[in-house]
Structures are given as structure tokens and as C-alpha cells.
Protein backbone atom coordinates (compact mmCIF):
# COMPACT_ATOMS: atom_id res chain seq x y z
CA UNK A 1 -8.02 5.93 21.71
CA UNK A 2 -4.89 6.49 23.46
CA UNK A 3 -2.65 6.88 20.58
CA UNK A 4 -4.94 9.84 19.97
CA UNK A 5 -4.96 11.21 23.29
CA UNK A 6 -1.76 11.17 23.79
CA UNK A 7 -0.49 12.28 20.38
CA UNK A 8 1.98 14.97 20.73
CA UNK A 9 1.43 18.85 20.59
CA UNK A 10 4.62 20.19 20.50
CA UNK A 11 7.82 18.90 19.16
CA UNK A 12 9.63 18.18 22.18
CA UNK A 13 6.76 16.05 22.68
CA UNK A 14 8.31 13.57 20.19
CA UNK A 15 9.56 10.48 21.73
CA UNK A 16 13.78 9.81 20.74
CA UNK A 17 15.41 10.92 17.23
CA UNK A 18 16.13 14.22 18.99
CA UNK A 19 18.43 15.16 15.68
CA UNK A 20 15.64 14.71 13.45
CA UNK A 21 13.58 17.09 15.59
CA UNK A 22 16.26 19.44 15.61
CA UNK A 23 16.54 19.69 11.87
CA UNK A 24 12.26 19.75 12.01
CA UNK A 25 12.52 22.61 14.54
CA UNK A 26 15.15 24.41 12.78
CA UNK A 27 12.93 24.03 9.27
CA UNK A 28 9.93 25.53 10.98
CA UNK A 29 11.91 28.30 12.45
CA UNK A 30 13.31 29.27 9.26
CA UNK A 31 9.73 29.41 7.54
CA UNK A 32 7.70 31.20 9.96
CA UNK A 33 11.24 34.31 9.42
CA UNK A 34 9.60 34.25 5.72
CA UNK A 35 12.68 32.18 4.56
CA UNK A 36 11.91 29.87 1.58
CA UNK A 37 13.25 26.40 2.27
CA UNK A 38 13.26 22.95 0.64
CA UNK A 39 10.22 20.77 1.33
CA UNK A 40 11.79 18.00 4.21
CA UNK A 41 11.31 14.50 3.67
CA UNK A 42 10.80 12.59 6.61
CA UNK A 43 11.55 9.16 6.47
CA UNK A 44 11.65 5.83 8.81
CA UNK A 45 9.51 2.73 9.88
CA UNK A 46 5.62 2.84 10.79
CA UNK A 47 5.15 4.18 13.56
CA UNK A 48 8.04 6.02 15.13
CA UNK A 49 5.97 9.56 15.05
CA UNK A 50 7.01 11.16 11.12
CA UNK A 51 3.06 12.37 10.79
CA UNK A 52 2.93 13.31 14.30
CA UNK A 53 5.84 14.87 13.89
CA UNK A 54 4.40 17.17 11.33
CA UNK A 55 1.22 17.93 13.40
CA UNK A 56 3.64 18.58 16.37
CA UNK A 57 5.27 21.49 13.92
CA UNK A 58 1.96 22.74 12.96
CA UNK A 59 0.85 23.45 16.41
CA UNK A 60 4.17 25.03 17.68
CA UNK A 61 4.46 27.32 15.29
CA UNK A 62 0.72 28.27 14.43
CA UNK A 63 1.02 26.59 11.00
CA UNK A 64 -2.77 25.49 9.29
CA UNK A 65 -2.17 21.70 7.72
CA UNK A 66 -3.12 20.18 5.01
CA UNK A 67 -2.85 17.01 5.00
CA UNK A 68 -3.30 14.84 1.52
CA UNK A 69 -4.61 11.82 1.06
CA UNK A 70 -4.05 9.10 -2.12
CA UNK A 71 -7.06 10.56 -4.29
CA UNK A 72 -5.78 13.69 -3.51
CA UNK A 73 -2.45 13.23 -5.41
CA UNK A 74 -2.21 10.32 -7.58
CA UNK A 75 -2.86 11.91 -10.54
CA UNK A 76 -1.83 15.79 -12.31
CA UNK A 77 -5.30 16.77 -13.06
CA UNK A 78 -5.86 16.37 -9.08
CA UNK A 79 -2.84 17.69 -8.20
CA UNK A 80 -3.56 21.07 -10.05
CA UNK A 81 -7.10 21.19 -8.72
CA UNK A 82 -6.63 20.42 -4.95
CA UNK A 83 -2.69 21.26 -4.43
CA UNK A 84 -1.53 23.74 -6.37
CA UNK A 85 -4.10 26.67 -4.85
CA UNK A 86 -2.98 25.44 -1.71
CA UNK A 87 0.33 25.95 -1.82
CA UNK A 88 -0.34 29.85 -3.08
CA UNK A 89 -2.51 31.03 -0.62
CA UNK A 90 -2.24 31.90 3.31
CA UNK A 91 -4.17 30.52 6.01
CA UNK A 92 -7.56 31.56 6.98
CA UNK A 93 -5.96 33.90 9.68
CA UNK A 94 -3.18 35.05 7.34
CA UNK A 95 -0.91 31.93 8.99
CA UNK A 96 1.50 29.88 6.94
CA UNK A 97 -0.54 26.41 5.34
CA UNK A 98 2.33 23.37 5.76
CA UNK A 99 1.45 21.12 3.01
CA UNK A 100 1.84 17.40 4.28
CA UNK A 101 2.16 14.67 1.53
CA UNK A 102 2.10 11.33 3.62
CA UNK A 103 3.36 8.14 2.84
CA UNK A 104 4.96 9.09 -0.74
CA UNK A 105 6.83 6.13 -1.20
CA UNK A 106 3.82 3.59 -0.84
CA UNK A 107 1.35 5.94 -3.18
CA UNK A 108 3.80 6.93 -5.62
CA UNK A 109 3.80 3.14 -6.88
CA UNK A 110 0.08 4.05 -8.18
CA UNK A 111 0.81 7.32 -9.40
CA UNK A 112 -1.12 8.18 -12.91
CA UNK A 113 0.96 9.61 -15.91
CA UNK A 114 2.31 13.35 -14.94
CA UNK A 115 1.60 12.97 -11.16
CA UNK A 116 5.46 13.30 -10.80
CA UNK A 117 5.78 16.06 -12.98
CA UNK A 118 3.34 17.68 -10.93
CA UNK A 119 4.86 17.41 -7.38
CA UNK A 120 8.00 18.78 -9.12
CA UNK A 121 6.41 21.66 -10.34
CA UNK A 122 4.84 22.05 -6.86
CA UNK A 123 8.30 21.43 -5.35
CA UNK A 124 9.59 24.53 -7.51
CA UNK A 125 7.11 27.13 -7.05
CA UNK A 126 5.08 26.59 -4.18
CA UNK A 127 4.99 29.56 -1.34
CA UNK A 128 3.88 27.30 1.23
CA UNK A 129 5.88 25.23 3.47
CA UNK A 130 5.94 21.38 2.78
CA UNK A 131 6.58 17.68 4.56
CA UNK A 132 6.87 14.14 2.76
CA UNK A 133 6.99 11.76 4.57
CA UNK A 134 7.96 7.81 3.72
CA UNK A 135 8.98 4.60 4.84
CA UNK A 136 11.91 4.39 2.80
CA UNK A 137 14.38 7.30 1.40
CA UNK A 138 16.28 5.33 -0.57
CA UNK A 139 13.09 3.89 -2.57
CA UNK A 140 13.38 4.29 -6.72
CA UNK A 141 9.85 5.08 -6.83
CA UNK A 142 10.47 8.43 -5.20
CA UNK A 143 14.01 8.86 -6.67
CA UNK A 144 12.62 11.96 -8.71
CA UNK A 145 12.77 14.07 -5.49
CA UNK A 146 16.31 13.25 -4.32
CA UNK A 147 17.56 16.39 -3.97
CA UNK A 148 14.52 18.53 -4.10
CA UNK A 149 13.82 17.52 -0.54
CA UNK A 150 15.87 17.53 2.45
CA UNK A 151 16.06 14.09 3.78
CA UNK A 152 14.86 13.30 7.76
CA UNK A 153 16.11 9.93 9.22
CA UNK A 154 13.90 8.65 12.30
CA UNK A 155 14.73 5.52 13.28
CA UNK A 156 13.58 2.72 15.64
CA UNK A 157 12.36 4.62 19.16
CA UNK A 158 14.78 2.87 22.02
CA UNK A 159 13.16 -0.06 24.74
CA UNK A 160 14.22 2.55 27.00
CA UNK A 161 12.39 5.42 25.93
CA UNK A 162 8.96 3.61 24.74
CA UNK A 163 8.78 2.26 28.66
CA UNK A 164 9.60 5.68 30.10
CA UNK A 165 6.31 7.07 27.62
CA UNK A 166 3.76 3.49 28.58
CA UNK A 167 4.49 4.43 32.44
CA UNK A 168 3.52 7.91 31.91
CA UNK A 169 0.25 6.88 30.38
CA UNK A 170 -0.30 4.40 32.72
CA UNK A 171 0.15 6.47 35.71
CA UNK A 172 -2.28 8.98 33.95
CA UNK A 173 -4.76 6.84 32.87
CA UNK A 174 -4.72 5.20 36.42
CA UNK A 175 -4.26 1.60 34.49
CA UNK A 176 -2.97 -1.67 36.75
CA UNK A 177 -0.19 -2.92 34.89
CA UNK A 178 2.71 -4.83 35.95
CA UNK A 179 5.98 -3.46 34.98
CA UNK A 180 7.05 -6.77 33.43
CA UNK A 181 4.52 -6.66 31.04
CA UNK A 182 5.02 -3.06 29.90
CA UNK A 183 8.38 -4.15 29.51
CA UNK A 184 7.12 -6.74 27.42
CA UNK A 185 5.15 -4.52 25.11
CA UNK A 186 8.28 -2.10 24.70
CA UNK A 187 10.57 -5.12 23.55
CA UNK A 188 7.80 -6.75 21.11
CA UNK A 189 6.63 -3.06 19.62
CA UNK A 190 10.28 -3.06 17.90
CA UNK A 191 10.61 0.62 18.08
CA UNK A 192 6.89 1.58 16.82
CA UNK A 193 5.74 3.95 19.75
CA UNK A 194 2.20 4.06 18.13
CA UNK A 195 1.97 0.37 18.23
CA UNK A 196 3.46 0.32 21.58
CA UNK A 197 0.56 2.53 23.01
CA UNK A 198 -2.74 0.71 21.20
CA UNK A 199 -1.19 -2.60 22.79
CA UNK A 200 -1.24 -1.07 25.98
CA UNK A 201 -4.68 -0.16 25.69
CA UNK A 202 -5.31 -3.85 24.77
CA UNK A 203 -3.68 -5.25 27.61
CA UNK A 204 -4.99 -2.57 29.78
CA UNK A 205 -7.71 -4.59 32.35
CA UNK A 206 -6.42 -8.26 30.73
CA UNK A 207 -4.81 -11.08 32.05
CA UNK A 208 -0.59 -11.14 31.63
CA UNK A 209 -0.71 -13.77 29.78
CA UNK A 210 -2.78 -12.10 27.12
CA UNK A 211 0.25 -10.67 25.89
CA UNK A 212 1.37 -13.62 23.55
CA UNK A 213 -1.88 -12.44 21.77
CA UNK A 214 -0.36 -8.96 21.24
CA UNK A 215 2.50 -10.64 18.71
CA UNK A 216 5.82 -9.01 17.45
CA UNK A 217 5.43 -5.61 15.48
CA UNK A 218 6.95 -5.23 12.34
CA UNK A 219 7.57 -8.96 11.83
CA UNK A 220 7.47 -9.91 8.27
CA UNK A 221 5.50 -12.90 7.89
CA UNK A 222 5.96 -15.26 4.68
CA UNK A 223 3.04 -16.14 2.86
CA UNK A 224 2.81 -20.03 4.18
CA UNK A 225 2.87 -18.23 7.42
CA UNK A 226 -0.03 -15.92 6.82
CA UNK A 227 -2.45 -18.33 5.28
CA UNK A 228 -1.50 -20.86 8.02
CA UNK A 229 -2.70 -18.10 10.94
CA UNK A 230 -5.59 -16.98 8.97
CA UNK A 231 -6.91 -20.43 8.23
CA UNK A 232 -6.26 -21.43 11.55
CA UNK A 233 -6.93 -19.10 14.20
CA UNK A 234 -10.73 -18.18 14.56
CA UNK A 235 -9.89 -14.87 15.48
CA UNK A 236 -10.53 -11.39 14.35
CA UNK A 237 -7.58 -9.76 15.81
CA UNK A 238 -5.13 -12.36 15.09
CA UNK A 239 -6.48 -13.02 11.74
CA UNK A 240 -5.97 -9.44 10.71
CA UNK A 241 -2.87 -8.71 12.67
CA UNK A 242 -1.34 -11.45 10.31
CA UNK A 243 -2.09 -9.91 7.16
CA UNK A 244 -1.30 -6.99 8.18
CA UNK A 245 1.98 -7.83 9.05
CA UNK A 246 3.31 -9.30 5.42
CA UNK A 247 4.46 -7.83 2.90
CA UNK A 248 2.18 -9.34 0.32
CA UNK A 249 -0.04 -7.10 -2.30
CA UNK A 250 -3.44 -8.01 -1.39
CA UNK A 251 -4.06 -9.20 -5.00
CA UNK A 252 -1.86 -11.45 -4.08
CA UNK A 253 -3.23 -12.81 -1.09
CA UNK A 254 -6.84 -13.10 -3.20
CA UNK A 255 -5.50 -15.50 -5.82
CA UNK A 256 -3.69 -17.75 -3.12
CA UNK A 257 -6.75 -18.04 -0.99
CA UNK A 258 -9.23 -18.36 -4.20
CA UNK A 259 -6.94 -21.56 -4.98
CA UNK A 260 -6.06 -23.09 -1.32
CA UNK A 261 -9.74 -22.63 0.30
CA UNK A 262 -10.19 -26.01 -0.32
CA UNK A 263 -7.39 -27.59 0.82
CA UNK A 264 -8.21 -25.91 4.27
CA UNK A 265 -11.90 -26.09 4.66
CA UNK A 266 -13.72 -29.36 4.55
CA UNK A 267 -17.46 -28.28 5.25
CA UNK A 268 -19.87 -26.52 2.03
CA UNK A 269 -20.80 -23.91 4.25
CA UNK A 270 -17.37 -22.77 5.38
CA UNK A 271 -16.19 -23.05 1.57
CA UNK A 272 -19.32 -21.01 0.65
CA UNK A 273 -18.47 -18.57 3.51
CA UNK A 274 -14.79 -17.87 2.64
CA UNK A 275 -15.48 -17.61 -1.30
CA UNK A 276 -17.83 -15.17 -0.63
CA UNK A 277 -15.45 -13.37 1.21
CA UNK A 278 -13.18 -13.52 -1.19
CA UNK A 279 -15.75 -12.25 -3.60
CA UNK A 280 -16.43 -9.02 -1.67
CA UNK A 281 -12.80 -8.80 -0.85
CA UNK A 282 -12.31 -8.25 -4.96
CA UNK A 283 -15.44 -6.06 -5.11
CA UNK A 284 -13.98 -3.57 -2.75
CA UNK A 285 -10.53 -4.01 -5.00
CA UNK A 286 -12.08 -3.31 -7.96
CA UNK A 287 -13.87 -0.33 -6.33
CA UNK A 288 -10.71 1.04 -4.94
CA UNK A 289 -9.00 1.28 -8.60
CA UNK A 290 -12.06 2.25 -10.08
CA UNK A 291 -12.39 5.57 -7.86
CA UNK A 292 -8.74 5.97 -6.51
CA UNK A 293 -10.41 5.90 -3.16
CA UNK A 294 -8.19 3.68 -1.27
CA UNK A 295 -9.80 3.62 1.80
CA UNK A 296 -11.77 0.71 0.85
CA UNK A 297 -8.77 -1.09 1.17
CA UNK A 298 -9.49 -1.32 4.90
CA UNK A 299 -13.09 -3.31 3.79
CA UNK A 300 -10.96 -5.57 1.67
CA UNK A 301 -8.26 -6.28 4.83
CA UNK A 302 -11.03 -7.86 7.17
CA UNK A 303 -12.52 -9.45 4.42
CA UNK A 304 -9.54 -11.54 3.57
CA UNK A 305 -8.58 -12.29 6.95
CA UNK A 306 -11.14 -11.97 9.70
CA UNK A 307 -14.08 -12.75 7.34
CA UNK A 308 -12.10 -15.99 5.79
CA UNK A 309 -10.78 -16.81 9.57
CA UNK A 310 -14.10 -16.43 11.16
CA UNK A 311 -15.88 -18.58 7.81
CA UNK A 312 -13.99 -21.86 10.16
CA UNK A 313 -16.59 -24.04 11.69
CA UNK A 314 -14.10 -26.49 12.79
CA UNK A 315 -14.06 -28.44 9.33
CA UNK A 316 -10.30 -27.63 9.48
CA UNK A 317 -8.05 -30.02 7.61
CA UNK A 318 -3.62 -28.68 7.51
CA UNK A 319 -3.14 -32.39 6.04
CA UNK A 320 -2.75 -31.12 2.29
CA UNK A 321 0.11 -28.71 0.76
CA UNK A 322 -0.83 -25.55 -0.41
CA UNK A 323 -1.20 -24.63 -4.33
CA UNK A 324 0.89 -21.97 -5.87
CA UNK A 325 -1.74 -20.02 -7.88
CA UNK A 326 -2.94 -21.45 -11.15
CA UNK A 327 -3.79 -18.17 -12.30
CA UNK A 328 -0.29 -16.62 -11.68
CA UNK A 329 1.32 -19.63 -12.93
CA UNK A 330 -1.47 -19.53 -16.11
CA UNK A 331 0.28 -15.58 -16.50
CA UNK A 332 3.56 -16.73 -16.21
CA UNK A 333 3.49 -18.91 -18.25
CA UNK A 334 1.78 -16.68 -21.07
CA UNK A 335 3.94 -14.00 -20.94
CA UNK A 336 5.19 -13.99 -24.28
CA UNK A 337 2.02 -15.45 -25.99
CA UNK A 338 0.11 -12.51 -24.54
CA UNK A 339 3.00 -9.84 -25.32
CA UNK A 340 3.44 -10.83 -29.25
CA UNK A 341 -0.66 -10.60 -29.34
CA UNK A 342 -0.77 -7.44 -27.88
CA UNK A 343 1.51 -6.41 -30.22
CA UNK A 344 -0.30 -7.38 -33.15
CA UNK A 345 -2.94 -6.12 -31.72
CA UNK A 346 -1.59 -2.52 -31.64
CA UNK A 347 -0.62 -3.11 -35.10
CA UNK A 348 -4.34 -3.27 -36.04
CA UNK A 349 -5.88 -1.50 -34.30
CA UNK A 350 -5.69 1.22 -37.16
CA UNK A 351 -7.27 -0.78 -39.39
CA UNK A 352 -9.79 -2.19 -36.79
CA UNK A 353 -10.56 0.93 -35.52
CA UNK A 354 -11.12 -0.94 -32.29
CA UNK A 355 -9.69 -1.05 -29.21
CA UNK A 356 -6.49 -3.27 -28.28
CA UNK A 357 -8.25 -5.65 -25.72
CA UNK A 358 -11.07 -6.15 -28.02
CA UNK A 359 -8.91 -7.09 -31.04
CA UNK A 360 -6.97 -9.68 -28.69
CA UNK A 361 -10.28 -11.21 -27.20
CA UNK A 362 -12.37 -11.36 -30.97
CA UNK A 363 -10.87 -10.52 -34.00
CA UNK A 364 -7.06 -12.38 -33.62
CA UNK A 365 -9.08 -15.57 -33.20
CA UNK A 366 -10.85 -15.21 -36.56
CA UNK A 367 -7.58 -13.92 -38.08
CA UNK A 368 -6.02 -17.49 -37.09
CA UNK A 369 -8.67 -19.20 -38.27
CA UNK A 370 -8.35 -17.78 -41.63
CA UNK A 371 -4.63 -17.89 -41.78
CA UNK A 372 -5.02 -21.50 -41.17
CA UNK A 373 -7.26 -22.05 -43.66
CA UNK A 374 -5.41 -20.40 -46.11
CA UNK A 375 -2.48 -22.12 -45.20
CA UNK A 376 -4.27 -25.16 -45.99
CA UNK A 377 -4.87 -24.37 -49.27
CA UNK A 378 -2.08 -22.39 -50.42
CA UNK A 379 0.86 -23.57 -47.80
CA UNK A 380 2.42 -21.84 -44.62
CA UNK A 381 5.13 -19.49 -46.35
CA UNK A 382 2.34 -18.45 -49.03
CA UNK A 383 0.06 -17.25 -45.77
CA UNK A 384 2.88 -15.50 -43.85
CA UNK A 385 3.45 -13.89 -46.71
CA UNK A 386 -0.45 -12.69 -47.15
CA UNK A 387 -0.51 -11.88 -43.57
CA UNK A 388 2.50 -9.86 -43.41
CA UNK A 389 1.00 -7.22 -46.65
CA UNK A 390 -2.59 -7.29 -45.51
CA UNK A 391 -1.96 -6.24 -41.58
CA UNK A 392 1.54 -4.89 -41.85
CA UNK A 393 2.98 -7.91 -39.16
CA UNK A 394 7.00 -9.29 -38.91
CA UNK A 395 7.33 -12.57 -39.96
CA UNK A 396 7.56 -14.38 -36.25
CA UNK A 397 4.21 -12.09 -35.61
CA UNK A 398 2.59 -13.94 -38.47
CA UNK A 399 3.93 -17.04 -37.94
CA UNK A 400 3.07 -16.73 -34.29
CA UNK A 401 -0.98 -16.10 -35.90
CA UNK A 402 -0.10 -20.02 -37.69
CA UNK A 403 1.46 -21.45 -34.70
């Protein structure tokens, strides 16, 4: 692809944020004199060139790279296993190893107990040089290495500068493109130089007016809006592009299509195509927690979008509104039921010897069925009472058992 062919070597090879370079230049300098430094943390939106900024460092100063991925660090059992000899031992040709932690922001939300810990510890005594880097600085989820890291703005790559870089590749790549439309493609990309490039290579052969496929990077798209496109369009691309663009967890986005399906698609097959879908869609969830292997998060993308988009045999109906999720609304609504249980639950588990989900799902039941009865033969305060010495409960958790 041409985002890969024309990734950058060096670090003058960076398009814009020429201060951030600088202070990524003057980092690398200062490790390859044997100077220990603070790990940089390179932050700003998708793709204005933080990880290729990173490999650009690597080559210029002969640096090996390690690059880590989500299974790699979520957890500190990993983290000792993978990292830690990493960060105390030289290349295989003697060379400095820089130590690149991407996207910490996103992955730290899924972070297992004493994964932070961890990254401190390797933050304090690792030998090697090392590179966050993250969408957002300023996020609370990463607020444990303020000040352990020096902080790297990039920021949105200029019209300007992103048409100067297209007409370079185009001239190289002998493409036939009218200036207009790389124009175009620099004003929709809104700064993001890597998506800039692939939709170059998409329009690269295609008609002009092709472009109003391409869409506008970076815009955040509101659920209504998502469903609407993926429902709607037919399209693989477009489909995918739409989801990809919202902010929504994808969990998310599989309870609102399990309940609005329906309202969309008229036909049994195309309701039997997008549930199924949907089905694999969770399977690949599910598979992704299991193993802390998120890369089947890509399998669960196309599933949701493309596979529900393409499930459309023309049996589309926009008459009715869409349904907020019964299941959310089901959770919401259950919030406090489900927290008091739990909390009888851990409560019993010592005399259960059971686990906490199992008590909830089995044994509360029968406990409320025998509270009841008792409470029909001996009255309601009588039963508290009973319930409160036998399993140790508060009053409102007993009464809650009656209620």
C-alpha cells in the first residue's frame, strides 16, 4: 500500500509538527551519547505520523524496535515476561532496543490489576530507551505517568502540507489526478496524513466524483447516524467506514442492532442474515476477552457493519423509530437490585463456599423462598430477624431477600 511505501525513514521525513520532531531528534541524540532520559510520550489524533515517528527515530539513529502490542502489556505477569528483559538487554548488534508502547491511552482502559504498577517499575529502571504514544495526554486513564514521561504534542498536519506530500506521490507513482481533487482529499482527511494517502490510492484510476464516497475523516458520527448508513447503504466500504468513524464501544453497537434489526429489515432471510452476523460478531468478542488477543476485533468490525449492510436484499423499511436497547435499559434499571444481591452474595459466600455468581443465580432464590415462607408463618420482623443471625445480612439486605 502506499501508506507503506511511502512511510518515512528518517525524521525529517515527518510531514509538519517540526517542534515535536525537534524534541524527538533531540531525545534520540541524547540516548545514543549513553544519556539516560525520560521515556517521551507522544501524543495527538490518528494519523498525523506518532508511530511513524518512532520508526523514523529507529532508523536514524540505528536503534532495534520493539514494538508492543495489547497482549503484550495488559497485564503484570506479561509485562515481566515479555518487557522487562527487553528493556535490560542490547540489541543483537550491541545497538540500543527503543521500546515502543503504542496507543496507551486506548489499552490502558483494559489493563488487568498491577499492569500500571508494572509500566512504572519499567519507567524507573529500564536501560533501554522508550516511546508512548496516545491519542490523548490529558486522558485519566494514563494519569499515572504524568510526569514520568515527557509529553509530545502533534497536532492536525496543515491542507497545505498534506497536498505538497499527495503531489509528490502522485508524480512518483505516475497517477492521473486532477489537482482539485487532491485538494479535495487534503481538506476532507482533517489533518490525518495516513488517511490522506490510502484515499489517494482509492481515488487513484476513479472517476472525480467518486470522492463523495471517500467521506470526512475523523467525523464523529452519532449512533442514529451509524445504524442509519449501515442499514442503508449496501456497501462494504461505506458500511465499515461508518463504524469506524463513531465513537461507540462495539458492545454497544451489538445490543442496538440485536434490538433494531427488525425495524430495518422486512424479509426472513435478511433478518436471518444480520442475526447471524451479529452472532459471530459476539463470538469474536467473547474470543477477544477470553485471550486478550484483540486483533479479532477487526473480524468483529466487518461483521457488524459490512456483514449486517451487505445481509440487505432490498426488504428495507426507515418507516419505524429505532429502540433504545431493552437489555441496557433491563441493566439500568437493575442497578441497585443487582448491587444489594451481589452484596449478599459476598456475604455468603463463606458459608456457601461457592462462588459469588453462582450464589446470585441459585441459592438467593431458595433463600427468598424460605424467608417468605417463614414470614408467613412467623411474620416479616420475626424473619428479618432470623435472616440477619443465620447469614450475617443488615436489615435493608434482609428485607430486600422479603421484598
Amino acid at each position: 500500500m502506499l501508506c507503506d511505501k511511502y512511510a518515512p525513514t528518517t525524521l525529517n521525513g515527518i510531514v509538519g509538527n517540526k517542534a515535536a520532531i525537534d524534541k524527538i531528534s533531540e531525545f534520540g541524540l541524547k540516548v545514543q551519547g549513553g544519556e539516560r532520559t525520560k521515556p517521551l510520550i507522544i501524543y495527538g489524533p490518528t494519523g498525523v505520523g506518532k508511530t511513524a515517528a518512532a520508526y523514523a527515530l529507529s532508523y536514524s539513529y540505528s536503534f532495534e524496535i520493539i514494538e508492543l502490542s495489547a497482549s503484550d502489556y495488559r497485564n503484570a505477569e506479561r509485562l515481566k515476561k515479555i518487557v522487562i528483559p527487553a528493556t535490560r538487554n542490547r540489541g543483537l548488534f550491541n545497538s540500543k532496543v527503543l521500546i515502543l508502547f503504542d496507543e496507551i491511552d486506548d489499552l490502558s482502559k483494559k489493563f488487568d490489576s498491577g499492569a500500571e504498577a508494572a509500566i512504572m517499575d519499567i519507567i524507573k529502571n529500564s536501560r533501554q530507551p522508550i516511546i508512548f504514544t496516545a491519542a490523548d495526554y490529558w486522558d485519566r486513564s494514563i494519569s499515572f505517568m504524568r510526569g514520568s514521561a515527557d509529553p509530545v504534542e502533534f497536532k492536525k498536519v496543515g491542507q497545505a502540507e498534506v497536498i505538497a506530500l499527495l503531489e509528490k506521490i502522485v508524480k512518483q507513482e505516475g497517477i492521473s489526478l486532477e489537482r482539485k481533487v487532491i485538494e479535495l482529499i487534503a481538506r476532507r482527511c482533517n489533518g490525518d496524513v495516513r488517511g490522506a494517502i490510502n484515499d489517494l490510492e482509492a481515488m487513484a484510476g476513479s472517476e472525480p466524483e467518486l470522492i463523495e464516497r471517500l467521506g470526512v475523516r475523523d467525523a464523529k458520527i452519532e449512533v442514529f447516524g451509524v445504524l442509519d448508513k449501515i442499514f442503508s447503504c449496501n456497501d462494504f466500504d461505506l458500511s465499515r467506514n461508518a463504524l469506524m468513524r463513531s465513537d461507540l464501544d462495539l458492545e454497544m453497537i451489538v445490543n442496538w442492532m440485536e434490538e433494531n434489526i427488525t425495524k430495518r429489515y422486512r424479509r426472513k432471510e435478511e433478518i436471518s442474515s444480520a442475526y447471524e452476523q451479529v452472532a459471530n460478531a459476539t463470538r469474536f468478542l467473547n474470543k477477544a476477552s477470553r485471550t486478550n488477543y484483540y486483533g479479532y476485533l477487526r473480524y468483529v468490525q466487518v461483521f457488524l457493519s459490512a456483514g449486517i449492510s451487505l445481509s440487505n436484499m432490498g426488504g428495507l423499511t426507515m418507516l419505524s423509530r429505532y429502540s433504545f436497547p431493552s437489555t441496557i435499559r433491563y441493566l439500568s434499571s437493575t442497578k441497585s437490585d443487582r448491587a444489594a444481591a451481589s452484596e449478599i452474595a459476598s456475604k455468603l459466600s463463606a458459608q456457601l463456599h461457592t462462588n459469588k455468581k453462582r450464589i446470585v443465580s441459585e441459592y438467593i432464590p431458595i433463600i427468598k423462598a424460605m424467608l417468605k415462607k417463614e414470614a408467613a408463618e412467623v411474620g416479616n420482623e420475626r424473619a428479618i430477624e432470623e435472616a440477619e443471625a443465620a447469614f450475617g445480612l443488615y436489615e435493608k439486605e434482609a428485607e430486600s431477600l422479603l421484598s
